[in-house]
Structures are given as C-alpha cells and as structure tokens.
N, C-alpha and C. Protein backbone atom coordinates (compact mmCIF):
# COMPACT_ATOMS: atom_id res chain seq x y z
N UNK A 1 26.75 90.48 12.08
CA UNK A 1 28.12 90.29 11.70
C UNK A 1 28.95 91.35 12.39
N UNK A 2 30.19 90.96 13.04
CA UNK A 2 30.73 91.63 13.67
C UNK A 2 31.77 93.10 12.35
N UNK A 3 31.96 94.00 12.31
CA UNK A 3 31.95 94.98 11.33
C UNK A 3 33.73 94.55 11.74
N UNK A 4 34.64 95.53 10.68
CA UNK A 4 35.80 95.59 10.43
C UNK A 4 36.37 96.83 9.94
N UNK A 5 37.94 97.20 10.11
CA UNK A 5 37.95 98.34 10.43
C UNK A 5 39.05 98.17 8.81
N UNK A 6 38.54 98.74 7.26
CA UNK A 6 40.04 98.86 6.79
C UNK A 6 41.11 99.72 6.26
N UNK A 7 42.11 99.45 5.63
CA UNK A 7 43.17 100.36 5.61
C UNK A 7 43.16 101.78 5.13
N UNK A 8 41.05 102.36 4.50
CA UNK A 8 41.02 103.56 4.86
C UNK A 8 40.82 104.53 6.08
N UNK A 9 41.37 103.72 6.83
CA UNK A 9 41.62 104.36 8.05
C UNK A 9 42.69 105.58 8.15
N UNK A 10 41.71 106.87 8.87
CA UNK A 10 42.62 107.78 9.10
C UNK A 10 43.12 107.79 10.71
N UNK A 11 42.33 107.01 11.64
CA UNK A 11 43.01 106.90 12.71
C UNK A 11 42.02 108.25 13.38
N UNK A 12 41.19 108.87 12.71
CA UNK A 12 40.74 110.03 13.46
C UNK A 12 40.14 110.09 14.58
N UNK A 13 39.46 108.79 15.25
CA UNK A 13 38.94 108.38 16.80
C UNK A 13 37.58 108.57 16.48
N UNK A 14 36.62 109.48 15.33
CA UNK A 14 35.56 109.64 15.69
C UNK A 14 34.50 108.61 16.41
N UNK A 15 35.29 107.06 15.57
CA UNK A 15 34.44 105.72 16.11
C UNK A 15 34.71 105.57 17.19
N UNK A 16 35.59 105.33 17.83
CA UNK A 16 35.33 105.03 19.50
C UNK A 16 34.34 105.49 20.31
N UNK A 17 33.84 106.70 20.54
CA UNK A 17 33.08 107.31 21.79
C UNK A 17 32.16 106.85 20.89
N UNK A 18 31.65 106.51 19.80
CA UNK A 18 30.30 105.91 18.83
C UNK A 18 29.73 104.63 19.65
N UNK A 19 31.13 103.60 19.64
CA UNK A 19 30.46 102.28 20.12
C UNK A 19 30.38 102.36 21.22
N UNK A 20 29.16 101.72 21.61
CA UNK A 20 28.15 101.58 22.52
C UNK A 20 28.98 100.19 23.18
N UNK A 21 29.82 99.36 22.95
CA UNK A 21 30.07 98.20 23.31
C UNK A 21 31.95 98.14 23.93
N UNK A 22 32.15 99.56 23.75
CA UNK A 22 34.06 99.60 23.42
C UNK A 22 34.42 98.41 23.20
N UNK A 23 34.18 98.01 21.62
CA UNK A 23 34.67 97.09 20.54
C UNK A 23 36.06 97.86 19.86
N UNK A 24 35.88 99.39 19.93
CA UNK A 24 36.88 100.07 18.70
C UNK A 24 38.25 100.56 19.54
N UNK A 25 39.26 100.38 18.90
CA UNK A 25 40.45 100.42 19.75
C UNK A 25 41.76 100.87 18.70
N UNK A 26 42.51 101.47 19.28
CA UNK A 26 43.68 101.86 18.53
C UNK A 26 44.78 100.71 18.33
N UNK A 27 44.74 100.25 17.04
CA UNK A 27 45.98 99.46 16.67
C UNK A 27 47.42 99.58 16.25
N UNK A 28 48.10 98.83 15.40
CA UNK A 28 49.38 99.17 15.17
C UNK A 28 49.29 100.88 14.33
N UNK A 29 48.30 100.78 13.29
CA UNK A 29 48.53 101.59 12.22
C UNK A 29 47.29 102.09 12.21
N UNK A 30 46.16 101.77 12.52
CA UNK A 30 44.60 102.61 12.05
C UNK A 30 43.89 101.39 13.31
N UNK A 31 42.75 101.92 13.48
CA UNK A 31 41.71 101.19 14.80
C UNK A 31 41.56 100.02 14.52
N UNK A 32 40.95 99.43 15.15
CA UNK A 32 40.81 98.05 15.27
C UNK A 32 39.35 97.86 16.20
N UNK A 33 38.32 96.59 15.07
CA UNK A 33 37.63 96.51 16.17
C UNK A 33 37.19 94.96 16.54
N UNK A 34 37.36 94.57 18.19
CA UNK A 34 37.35 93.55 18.46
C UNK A 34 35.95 92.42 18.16
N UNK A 35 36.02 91.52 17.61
CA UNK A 35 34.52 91.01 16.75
C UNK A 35 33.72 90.18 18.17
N UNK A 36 34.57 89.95 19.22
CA UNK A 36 33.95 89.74 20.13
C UNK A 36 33.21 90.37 21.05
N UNK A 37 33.44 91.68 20.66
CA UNK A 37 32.43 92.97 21.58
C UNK A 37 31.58 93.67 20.26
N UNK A 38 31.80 93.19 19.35
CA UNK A 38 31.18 93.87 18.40
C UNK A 38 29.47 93.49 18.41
N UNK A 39 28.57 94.14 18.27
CA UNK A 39 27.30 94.04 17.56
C UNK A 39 26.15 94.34 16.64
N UNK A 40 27.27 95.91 15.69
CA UNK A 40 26.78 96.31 15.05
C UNK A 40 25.57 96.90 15.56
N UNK A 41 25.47 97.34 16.90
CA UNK A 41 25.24 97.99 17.78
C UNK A 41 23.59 97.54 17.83
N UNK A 42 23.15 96.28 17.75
CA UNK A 42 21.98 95.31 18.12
C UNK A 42 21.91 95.51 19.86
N UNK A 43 20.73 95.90 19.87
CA UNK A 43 20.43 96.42 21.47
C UNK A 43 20.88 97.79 21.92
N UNK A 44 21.67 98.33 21.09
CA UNK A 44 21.76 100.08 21.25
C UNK A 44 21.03 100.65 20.80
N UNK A 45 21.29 100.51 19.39
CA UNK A 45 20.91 101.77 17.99
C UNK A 45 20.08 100.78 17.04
N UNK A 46 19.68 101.58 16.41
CA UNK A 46 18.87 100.45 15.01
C UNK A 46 19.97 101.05 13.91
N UNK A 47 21.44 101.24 14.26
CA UNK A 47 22.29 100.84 12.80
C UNK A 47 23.40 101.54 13.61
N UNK A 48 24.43 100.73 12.83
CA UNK A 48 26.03 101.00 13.34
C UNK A 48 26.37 102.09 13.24
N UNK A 49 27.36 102.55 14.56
CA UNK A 49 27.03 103.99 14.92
C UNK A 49 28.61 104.59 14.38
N UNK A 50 29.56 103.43 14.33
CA UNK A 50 30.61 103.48 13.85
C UNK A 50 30.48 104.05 12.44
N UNK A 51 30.41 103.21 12.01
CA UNK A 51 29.68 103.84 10.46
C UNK A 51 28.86 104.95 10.04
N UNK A 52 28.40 105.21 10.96
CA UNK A 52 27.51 106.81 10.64
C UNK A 52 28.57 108.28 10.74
N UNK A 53 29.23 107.58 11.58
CA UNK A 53 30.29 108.98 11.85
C UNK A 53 32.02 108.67 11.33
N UNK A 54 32.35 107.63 10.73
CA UNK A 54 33.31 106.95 10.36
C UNK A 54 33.20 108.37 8.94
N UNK A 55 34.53 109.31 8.88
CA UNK A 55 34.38 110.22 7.51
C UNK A 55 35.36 109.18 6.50
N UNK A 56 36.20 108.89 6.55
CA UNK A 56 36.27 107.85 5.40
C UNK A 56 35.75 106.77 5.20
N UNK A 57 34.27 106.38 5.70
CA UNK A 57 33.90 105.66 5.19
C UNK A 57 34.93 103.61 4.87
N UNK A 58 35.15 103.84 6.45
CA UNK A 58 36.38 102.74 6.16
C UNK A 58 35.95 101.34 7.45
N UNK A 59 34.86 101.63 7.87
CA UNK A 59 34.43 100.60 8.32
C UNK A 59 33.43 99.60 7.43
N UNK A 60 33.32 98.13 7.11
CA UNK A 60 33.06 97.82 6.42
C UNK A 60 32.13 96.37 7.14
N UNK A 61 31.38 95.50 6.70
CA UNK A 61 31.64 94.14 6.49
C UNK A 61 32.04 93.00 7.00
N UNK A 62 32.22 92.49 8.51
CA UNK A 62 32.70 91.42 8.44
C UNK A 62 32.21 89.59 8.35
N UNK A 63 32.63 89.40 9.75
CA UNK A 63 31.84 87.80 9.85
C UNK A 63 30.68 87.98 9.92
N UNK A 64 30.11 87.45 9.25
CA UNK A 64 28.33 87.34 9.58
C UNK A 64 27.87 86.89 10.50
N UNK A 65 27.17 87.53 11.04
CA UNK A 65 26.76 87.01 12.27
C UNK A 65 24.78 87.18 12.25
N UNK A 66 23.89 85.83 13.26
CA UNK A 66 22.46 86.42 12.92
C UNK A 66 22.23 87.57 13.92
N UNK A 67 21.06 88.32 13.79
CA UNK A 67 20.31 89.10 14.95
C UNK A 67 20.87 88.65 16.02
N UNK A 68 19.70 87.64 16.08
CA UNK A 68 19.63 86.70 17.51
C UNK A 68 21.27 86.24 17.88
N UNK A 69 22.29 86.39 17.17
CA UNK A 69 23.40 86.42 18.14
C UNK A 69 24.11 87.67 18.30
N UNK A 70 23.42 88.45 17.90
CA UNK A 70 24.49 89.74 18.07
C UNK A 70 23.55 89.99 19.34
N UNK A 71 21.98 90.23 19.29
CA UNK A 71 21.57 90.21 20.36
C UNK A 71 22.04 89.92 21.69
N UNK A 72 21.96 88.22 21.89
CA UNK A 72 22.71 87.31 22.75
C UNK A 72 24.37 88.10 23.07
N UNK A 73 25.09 88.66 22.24
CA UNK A 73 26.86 88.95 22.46
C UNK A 73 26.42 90.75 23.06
N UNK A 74 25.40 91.11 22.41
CA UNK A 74 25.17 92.23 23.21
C UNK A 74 24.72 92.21 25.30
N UNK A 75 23.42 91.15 25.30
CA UNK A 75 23.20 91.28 25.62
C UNK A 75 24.16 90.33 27.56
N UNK A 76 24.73 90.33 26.89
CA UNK A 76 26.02 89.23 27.60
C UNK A 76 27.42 90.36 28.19
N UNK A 77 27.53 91.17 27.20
CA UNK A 77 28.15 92.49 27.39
C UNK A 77 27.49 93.28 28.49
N UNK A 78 26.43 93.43 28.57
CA UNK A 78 26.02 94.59 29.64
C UNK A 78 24.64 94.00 30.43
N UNK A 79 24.72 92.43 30.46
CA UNK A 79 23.64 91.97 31.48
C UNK A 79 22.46 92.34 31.20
C-alpha cells in the first residue's frame, strides 16, 4: 500500500533523503507523498524508512497495495 503523509506534519524534511524511491515531496502545507513512486520501500528496506525517522509520527496508511505490486512499481522505478 502506497503510505500517506497527514496533517501531523511538521514539514521537518527528515522523510525525504529516507525514501529510497523520491516519492516524498514538499506540498502546499506539510509533504506529500506521491502513491505512484511509493513502495513502502519493497526492494530497498524490509520496512518504511519514512516512518522510522518521521518524529511526529505522521506518516500513516494508505491504498493497499499487494507485495507483488509494490515489488513490480519498485522494480519499474529503477529497472
């Protein structure tokens, strides 16, 4: 499932240099991350890297997505 970014966002950047996929991006008001580069970092890390270093704890949850396609959206990202 591609992850989501919400309004406990402090905007602090730690997630960006995290993803492995530059899914995470600065939006109107707090980051944003695009669900089409997203993979919950399947083929990087064995767990979202956003989330490990995210200090409010404000990445969350999104579309579900299986393995085998985050795999496939990873592996489509970087050949």
């Amino acid at each position: 499932m591609s992850l989501k970014i919400n309004d406990d966002c402090t905007s602090c950047d730690a997630c960006v240099s995290a993803c492995p996929n530059d899914a995470i991006s600065s939006g109107d008001v707090i980051y944003v991350i695009a669900a089409d580069r997203c993979t919950e970092c399947v083929g990087a890390e064995d767990s979202p890297q956003c989330q490990l270093v995210c200090p409010a704890d404000a990445i969350i949850a999104g579309v579900a997505e299986s393995k085998d396609a985050l795999m496939a959206k990873y592996q489509s990202l970087h050949g």
